[in-house]
PDB file of N, CA and C in Angstrom:
ATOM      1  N   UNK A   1     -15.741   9.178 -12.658  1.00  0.00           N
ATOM      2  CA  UNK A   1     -14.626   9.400 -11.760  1.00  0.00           C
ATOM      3  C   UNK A   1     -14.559  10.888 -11.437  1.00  0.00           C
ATOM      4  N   UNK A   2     -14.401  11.493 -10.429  1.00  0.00           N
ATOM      5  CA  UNK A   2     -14.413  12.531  -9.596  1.00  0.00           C
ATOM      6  C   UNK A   2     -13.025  13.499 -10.426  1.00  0.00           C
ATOM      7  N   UNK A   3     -13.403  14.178 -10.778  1.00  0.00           N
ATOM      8  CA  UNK A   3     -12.162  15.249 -11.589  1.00  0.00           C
ATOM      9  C   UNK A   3     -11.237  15.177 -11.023  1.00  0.00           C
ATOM     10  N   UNK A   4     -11.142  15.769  -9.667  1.00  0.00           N
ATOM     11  CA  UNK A   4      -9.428  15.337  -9.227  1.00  0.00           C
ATOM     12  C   UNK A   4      -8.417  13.834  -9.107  1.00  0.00           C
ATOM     13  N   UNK A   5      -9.511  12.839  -9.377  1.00  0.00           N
ATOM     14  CA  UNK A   5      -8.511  12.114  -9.896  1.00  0.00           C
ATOM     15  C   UNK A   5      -8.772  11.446 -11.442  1.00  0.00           C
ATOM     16  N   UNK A   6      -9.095  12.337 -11.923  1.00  0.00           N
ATOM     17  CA  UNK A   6      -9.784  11.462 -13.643  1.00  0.00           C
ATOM     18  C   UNK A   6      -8.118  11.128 -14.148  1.00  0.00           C
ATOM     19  N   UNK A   7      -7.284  12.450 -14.063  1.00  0.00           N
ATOM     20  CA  UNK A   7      -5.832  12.053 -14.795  1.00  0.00           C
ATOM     21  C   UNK A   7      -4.606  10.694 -13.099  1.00  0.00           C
ATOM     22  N   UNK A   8      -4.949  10.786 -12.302  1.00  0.00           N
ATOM     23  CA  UNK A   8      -4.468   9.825 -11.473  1.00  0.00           C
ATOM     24  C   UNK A   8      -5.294   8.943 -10.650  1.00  0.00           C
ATOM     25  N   UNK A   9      -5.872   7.787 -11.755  1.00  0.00           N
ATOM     26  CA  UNK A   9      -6.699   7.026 -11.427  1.00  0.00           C
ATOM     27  C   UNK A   9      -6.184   5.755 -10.066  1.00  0.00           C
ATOM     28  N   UNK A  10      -4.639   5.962 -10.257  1.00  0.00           N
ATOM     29  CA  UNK A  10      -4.208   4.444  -9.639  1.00  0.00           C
ATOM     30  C   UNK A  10      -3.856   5.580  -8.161  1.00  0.00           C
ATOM     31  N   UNK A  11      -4.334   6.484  -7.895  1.00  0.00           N
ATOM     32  CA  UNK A  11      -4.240   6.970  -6.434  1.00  0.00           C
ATOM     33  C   UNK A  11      -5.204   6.624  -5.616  1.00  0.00           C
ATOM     34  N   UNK A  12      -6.107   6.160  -6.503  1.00  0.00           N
ATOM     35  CA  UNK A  12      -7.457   5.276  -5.672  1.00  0.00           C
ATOM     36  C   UNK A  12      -6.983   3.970  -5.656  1.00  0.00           C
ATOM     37  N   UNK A  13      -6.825   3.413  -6.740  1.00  0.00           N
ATOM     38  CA  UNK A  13      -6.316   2.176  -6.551  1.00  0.00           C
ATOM     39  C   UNK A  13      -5.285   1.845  -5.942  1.00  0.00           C
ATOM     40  N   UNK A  14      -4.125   1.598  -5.692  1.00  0.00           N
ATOM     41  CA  UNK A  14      -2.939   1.718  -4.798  1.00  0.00           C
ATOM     42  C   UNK A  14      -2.533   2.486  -3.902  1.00  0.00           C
ATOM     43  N   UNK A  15      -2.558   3.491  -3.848  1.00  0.00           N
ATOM     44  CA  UNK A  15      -2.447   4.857  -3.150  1.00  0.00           C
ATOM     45  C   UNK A  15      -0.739   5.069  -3.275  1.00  0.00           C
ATOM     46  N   UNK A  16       0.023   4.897  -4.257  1.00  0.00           N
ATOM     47  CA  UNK A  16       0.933   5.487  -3.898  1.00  0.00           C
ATOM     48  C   UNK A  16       1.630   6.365  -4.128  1.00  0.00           C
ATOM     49  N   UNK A  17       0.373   7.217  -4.635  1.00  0.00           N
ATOM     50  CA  UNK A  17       0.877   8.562  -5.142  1.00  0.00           C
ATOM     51  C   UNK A  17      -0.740   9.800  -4.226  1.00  0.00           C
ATOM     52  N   UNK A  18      -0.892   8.782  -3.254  1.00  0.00           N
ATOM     53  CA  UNK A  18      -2.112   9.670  -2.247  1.00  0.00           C
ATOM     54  C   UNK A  18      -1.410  10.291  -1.572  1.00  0.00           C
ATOM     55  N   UNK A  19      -2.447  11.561  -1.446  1.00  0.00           N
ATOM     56  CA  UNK A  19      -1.507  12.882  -0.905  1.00  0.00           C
ATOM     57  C   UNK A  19      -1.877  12.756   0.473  1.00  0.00           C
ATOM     58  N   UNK A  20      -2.837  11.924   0.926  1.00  0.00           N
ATOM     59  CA  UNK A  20      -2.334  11.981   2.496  1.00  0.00           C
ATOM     60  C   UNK A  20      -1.938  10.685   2.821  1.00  0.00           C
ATOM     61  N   UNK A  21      -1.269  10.438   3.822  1.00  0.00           N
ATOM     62  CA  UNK A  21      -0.426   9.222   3.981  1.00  0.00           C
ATOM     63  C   UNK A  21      -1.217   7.891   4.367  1.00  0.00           C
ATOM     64  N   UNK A  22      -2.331   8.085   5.420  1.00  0.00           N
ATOM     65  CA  UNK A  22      -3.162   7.617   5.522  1.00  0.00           C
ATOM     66  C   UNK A  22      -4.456   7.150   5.044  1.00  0.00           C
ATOM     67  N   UNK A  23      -4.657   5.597   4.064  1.00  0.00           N
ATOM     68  CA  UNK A  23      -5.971   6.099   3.628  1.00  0.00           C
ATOM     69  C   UNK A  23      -6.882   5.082   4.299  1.00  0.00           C
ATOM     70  N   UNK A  24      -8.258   5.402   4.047  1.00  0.00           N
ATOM     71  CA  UNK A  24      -9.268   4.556   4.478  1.00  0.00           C
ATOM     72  C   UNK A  24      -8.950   3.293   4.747  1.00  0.00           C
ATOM     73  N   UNK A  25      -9.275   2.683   6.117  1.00  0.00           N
ATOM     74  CA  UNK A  25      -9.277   1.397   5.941  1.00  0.00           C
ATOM     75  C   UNK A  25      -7.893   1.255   6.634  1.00  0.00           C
ATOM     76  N   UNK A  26      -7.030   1.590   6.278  1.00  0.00           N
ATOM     77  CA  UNK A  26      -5.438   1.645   7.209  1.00  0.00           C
ATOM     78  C   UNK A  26      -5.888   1.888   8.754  1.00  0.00           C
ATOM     79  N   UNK A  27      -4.858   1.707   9.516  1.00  0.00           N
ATOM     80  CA  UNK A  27      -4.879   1.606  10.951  1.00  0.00           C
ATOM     81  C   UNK A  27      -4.259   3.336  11.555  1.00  0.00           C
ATOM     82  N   UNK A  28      -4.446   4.277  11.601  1.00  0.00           N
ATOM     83  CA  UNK A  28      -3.226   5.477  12.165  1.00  0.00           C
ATOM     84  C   UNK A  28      -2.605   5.175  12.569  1.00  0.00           C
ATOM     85  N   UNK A  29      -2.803   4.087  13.991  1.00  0.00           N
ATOM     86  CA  UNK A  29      -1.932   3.610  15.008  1.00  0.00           C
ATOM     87  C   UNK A  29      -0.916   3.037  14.480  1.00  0.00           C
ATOM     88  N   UNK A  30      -1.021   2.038  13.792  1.00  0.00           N
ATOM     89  CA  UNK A  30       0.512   1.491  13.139  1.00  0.00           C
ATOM     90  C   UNK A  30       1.707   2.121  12.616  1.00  0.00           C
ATOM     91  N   UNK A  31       0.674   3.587  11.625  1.00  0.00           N
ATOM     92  CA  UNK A  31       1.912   4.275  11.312  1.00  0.00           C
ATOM     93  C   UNK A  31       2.458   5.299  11.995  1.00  0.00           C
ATOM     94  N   UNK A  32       1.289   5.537  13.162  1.00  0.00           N
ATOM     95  CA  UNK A  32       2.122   6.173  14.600  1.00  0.00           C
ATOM     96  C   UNK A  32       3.499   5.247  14.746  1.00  0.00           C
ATOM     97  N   UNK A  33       2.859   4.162  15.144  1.00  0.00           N
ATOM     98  CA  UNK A  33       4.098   3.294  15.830  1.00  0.00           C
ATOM     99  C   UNK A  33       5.208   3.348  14.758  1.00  0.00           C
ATOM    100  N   UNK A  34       5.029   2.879  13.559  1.00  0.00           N
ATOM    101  CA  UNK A  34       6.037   3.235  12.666  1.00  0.00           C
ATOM    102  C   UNK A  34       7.089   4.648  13.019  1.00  0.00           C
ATOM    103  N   UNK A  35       6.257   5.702  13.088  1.00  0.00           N
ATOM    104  CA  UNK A  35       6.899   7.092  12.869  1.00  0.00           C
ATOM    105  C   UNK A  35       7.139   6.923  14.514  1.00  0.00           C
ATOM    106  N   UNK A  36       7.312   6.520  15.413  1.00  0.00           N
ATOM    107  CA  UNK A  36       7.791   6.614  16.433  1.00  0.00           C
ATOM    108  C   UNK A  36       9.097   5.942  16.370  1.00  0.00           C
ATOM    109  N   UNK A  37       9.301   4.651  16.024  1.00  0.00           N
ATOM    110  CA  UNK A  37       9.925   3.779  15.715  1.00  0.00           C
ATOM    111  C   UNK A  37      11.369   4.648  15.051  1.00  0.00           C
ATOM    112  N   UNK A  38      10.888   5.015  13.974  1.00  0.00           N
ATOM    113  CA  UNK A  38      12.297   5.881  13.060  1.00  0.00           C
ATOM    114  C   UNK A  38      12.496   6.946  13.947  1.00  0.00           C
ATOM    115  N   UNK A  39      11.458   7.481  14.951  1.00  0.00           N
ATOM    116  CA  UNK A  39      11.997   9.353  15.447  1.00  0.00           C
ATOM    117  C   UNK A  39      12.938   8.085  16.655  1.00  0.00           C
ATOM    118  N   UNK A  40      12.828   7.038  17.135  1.00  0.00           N
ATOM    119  CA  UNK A  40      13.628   6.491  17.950  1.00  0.00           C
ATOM    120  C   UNK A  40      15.322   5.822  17.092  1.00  0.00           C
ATOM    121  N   UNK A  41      15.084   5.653  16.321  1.00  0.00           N
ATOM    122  CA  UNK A  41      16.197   5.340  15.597  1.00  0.00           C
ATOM    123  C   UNK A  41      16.941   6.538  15.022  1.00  0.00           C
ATOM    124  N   UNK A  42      16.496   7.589  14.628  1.00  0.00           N
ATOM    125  CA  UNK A  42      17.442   8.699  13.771  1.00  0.00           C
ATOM    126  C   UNK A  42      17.663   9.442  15.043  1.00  0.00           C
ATOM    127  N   UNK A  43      16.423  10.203  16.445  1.00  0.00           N
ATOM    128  CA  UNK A  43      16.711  10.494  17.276  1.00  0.00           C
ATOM    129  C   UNK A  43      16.855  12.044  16.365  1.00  0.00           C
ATOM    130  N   UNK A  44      15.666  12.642  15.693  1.00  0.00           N
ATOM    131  CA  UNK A  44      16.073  14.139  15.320  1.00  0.00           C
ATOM    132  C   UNK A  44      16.074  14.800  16.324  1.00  0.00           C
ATOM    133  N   UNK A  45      16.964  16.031  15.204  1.00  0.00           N
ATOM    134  CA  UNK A  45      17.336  17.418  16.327  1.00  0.00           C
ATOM    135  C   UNK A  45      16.413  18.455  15.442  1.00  0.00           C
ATOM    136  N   UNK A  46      15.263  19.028  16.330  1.00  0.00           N
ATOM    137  CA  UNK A  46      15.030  20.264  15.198  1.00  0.00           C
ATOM    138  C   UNK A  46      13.868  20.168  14.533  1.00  0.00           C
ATOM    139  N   UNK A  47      13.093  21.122  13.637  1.00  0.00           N
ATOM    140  CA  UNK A  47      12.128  21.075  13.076  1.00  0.00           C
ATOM    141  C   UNK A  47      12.689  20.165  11.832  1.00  0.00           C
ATOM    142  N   UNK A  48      13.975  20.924  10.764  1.00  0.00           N
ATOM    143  CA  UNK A  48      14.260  20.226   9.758  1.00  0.00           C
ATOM    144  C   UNK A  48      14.339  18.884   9.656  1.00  0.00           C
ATOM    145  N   UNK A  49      15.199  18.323  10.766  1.00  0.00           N
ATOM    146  CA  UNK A  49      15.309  16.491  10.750  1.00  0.00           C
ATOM    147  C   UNK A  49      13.850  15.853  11.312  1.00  0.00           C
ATOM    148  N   UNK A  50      12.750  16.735  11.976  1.00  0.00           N
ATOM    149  CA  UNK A  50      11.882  15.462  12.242  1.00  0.00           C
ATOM    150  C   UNK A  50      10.866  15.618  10.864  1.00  0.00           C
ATOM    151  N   UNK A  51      11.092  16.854  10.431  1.00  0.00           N
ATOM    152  CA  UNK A  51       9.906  16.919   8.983  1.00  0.00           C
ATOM    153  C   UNK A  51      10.642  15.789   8.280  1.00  0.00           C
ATOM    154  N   UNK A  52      12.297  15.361   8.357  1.00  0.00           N
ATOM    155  CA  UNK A  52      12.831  14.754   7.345  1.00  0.00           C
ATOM    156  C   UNK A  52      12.673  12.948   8.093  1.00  0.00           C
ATOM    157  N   UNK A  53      12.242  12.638   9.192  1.00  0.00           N
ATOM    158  CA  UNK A  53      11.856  11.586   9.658  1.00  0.00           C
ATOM    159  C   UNK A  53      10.444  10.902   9.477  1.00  0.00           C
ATOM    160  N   UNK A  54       9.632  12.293   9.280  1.00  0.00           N
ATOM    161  CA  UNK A  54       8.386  11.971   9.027  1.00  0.00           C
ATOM    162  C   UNK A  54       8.192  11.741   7.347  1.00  0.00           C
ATOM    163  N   UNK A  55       8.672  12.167   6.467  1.00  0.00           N
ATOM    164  CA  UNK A  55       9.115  11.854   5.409  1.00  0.00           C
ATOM    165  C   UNK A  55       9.382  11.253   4.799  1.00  0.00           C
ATOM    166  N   UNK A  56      10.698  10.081   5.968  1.00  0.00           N
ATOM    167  CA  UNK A  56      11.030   8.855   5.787  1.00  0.00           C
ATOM    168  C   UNK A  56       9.739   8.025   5.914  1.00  0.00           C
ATOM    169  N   UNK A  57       8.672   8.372   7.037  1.00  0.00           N
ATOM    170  CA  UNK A  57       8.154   7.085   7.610  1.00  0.00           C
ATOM    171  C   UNK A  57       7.136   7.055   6.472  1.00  0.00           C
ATOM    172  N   UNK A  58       6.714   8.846   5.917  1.00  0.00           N
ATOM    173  CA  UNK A  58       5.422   8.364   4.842  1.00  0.00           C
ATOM    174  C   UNK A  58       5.916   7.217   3.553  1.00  0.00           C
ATOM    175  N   UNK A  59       7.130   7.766   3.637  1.00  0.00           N
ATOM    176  CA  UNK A  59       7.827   6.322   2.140  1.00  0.00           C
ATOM    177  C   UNK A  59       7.814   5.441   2.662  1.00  0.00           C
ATOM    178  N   UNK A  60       7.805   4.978   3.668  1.00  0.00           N
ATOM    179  CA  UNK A  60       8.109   3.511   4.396  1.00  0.00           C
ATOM    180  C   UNK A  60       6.528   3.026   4.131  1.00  0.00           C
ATOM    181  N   UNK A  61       5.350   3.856   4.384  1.00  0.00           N
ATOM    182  CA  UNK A  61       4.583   3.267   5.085  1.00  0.00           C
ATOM    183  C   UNK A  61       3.916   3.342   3.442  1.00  0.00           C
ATOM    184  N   UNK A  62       4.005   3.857   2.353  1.00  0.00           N
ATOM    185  CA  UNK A  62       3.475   3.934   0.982  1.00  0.00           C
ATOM    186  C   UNK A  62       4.287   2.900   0.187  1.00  0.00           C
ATOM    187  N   UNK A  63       5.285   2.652   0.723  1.00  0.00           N
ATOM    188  CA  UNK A  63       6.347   1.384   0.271  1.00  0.00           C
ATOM    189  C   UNK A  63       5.510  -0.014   0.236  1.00  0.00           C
ATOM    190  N   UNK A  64       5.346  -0.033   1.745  1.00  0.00           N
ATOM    191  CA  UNK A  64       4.514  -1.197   2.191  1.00  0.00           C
ATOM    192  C   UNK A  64       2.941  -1.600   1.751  1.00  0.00           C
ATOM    193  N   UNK A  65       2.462  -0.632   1.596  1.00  0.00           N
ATOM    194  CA  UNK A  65       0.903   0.063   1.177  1.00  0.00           C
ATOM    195  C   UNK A  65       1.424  -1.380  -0.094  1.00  0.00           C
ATOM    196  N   UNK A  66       2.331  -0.555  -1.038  1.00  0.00           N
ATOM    197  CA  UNK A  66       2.055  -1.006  -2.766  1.00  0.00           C
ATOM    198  C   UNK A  66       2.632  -2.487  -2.062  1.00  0.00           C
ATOM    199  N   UNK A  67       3.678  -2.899  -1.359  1.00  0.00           N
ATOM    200  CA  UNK A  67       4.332  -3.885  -1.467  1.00  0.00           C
ATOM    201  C   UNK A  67       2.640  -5.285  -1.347  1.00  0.00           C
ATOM    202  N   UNK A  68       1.538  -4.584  -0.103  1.00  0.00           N
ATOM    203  CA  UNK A  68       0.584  -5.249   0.050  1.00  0.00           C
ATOM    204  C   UNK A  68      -0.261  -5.806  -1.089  1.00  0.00           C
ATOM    205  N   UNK A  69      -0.608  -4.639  -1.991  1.00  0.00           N
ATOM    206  CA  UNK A  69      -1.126  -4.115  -2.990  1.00  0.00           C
ATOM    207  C   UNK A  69      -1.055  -5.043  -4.050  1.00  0.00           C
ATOM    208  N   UNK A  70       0.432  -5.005  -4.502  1.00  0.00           N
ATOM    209  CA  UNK A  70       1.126  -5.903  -5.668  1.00  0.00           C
ATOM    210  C   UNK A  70       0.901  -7.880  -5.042  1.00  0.00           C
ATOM    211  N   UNK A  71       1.004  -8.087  -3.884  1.00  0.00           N
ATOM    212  CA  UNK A  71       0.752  -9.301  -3.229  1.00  0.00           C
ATOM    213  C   UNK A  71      -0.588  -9.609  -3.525  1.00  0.00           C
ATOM    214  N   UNK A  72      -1.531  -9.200  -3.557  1.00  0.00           N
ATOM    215  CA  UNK A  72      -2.924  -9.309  -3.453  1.00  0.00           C
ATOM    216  C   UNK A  72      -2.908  -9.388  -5.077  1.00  0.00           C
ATOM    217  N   UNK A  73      -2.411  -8.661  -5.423  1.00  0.00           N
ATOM    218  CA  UNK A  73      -2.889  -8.531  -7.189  1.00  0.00           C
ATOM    219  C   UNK A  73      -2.279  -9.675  -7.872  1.00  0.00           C
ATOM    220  N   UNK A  74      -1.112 -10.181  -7.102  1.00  0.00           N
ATOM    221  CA  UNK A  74      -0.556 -11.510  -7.848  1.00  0.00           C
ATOM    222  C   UNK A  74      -1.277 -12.997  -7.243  1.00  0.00           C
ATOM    223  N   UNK A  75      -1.791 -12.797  -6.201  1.00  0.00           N
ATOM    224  CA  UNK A  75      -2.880 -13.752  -5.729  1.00  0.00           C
ATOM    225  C   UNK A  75      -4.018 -14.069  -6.015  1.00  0.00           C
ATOM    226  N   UNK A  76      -4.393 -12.974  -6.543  1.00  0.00           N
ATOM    227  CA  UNK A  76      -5.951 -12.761  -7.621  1.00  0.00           C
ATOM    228  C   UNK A  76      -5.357 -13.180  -8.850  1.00  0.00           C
ATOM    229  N   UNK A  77      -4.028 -12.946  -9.566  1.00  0.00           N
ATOM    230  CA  UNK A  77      -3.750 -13.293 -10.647  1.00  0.00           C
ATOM    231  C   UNK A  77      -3.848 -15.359 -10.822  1.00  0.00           C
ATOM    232  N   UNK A  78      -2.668 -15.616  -9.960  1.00  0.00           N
ATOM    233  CA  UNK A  78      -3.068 -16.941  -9.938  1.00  0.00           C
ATOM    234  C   UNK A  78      -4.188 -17.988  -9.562  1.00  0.00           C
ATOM    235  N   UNK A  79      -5.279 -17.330  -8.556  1.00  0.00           N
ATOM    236  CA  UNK A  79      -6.342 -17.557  -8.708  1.00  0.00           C
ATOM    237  C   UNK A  79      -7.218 -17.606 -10.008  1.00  0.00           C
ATOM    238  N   UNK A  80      -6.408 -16.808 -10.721  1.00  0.00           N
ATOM    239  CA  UNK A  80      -7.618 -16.416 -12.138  1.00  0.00           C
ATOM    240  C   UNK A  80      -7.352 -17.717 -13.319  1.00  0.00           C
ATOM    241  N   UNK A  81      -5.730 -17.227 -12.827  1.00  0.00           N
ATOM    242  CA  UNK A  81      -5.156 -18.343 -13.823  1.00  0.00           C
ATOM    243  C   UNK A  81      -5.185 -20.356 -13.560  1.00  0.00           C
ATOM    244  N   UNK A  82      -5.399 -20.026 -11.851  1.00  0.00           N
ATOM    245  CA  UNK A  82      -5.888 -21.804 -11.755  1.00  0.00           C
ATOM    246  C   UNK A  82      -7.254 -22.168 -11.771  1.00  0.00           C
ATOM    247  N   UNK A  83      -8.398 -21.181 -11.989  1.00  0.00           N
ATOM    248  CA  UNK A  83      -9.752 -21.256 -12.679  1.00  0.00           C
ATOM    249  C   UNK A  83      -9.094 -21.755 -14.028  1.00  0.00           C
ATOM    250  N   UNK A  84      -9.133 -20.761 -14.704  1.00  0.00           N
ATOM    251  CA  UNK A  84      -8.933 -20.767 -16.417  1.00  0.00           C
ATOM    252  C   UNK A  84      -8.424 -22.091 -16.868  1.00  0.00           C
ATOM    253  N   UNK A  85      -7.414 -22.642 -16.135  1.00  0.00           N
ATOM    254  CA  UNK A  85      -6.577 -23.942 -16.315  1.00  0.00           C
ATOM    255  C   UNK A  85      -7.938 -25.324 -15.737  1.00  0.00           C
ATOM    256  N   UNK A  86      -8.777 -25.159 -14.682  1.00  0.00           N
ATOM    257  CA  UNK A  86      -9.612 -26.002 -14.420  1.00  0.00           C
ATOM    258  C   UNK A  86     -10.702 -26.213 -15.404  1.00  0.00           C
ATOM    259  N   UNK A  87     -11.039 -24.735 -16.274  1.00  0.00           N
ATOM    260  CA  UNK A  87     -11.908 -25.106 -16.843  1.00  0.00           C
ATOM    261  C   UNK A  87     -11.710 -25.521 -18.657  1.00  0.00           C
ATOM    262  N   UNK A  88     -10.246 -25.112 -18.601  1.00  0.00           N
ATOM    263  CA  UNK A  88      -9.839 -25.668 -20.132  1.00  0.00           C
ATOM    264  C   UNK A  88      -9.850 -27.522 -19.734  1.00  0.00           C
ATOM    265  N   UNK A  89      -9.423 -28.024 -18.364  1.00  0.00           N
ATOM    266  CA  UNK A  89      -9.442 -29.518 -18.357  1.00  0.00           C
ATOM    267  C   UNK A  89     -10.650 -29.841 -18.563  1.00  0.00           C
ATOM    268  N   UNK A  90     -11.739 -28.979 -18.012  1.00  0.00           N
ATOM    269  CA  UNK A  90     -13.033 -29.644 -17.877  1.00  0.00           C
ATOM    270  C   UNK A  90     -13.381 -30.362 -16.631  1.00  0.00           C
ATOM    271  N   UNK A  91     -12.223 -30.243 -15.124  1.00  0.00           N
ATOM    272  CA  UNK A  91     -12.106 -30.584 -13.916  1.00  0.00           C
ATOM    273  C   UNK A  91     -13.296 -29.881 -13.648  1.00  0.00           C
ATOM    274  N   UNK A  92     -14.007 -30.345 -12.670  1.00  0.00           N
ATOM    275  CA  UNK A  92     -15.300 -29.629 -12.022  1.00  0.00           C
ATOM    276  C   UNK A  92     -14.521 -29.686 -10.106  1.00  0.00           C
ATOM    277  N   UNK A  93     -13.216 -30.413  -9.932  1.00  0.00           N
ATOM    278  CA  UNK A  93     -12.797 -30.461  -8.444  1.00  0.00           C
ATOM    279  C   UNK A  93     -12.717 -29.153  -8.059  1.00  0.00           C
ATOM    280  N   UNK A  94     -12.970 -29.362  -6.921  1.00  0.00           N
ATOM    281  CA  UNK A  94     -12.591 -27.733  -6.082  1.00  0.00           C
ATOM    282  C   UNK A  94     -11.099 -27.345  -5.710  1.00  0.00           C
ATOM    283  N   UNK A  95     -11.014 -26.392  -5.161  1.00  0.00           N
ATOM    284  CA  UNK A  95      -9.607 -26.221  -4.355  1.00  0.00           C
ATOM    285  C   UNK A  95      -9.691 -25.590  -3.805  1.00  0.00           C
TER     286      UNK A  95
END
């Protein structure tokens, strides 16, 4: 593992502690549209409120990241767990 992340391994894995908002594989465009979306709803004034809009949208969009993240990992979980259960029956059926 690459030194800068040997002590924060789950920033590869989840990203929700990645320091740029965007990672591989994500769309930009969406979280354009996202961060357009909130600068249309808060409507900042100023350097301070849109750094504090853009701010909002990186939590929104690292929110969603893990919310994906944790979905997938509990789908692989029960996948694992309705193997394990097929092969304690000794079922050879598919699903």
């Amino acid at each position: 593992m690459p030194k800068s992340n040997r002590n924060h391994p789950n920033a590869l894995k989840h990203g929700a502690f990645a320091k740029t908002a965007i990672l591989p594989g994500e769309d930009p465009r969406e979280f354009e549209e996202l961060h357009s979306a909130l600068i249309e709803e808060w409507a900042p004034v100023g350097p301070t409120e849109e750094d504090a809009v853009l701010s909002i949208a990186k939590g929104v969009w690292r929110k969603r990241r893990l919310q994906k993240f944790l979905h997938t990992e509990i789908q692989i979980c029960v996948i694992i767990l309705s193997i394990r259960f097929m092969i304690k029956r000794g079922g050879s059926e598919q699903f």
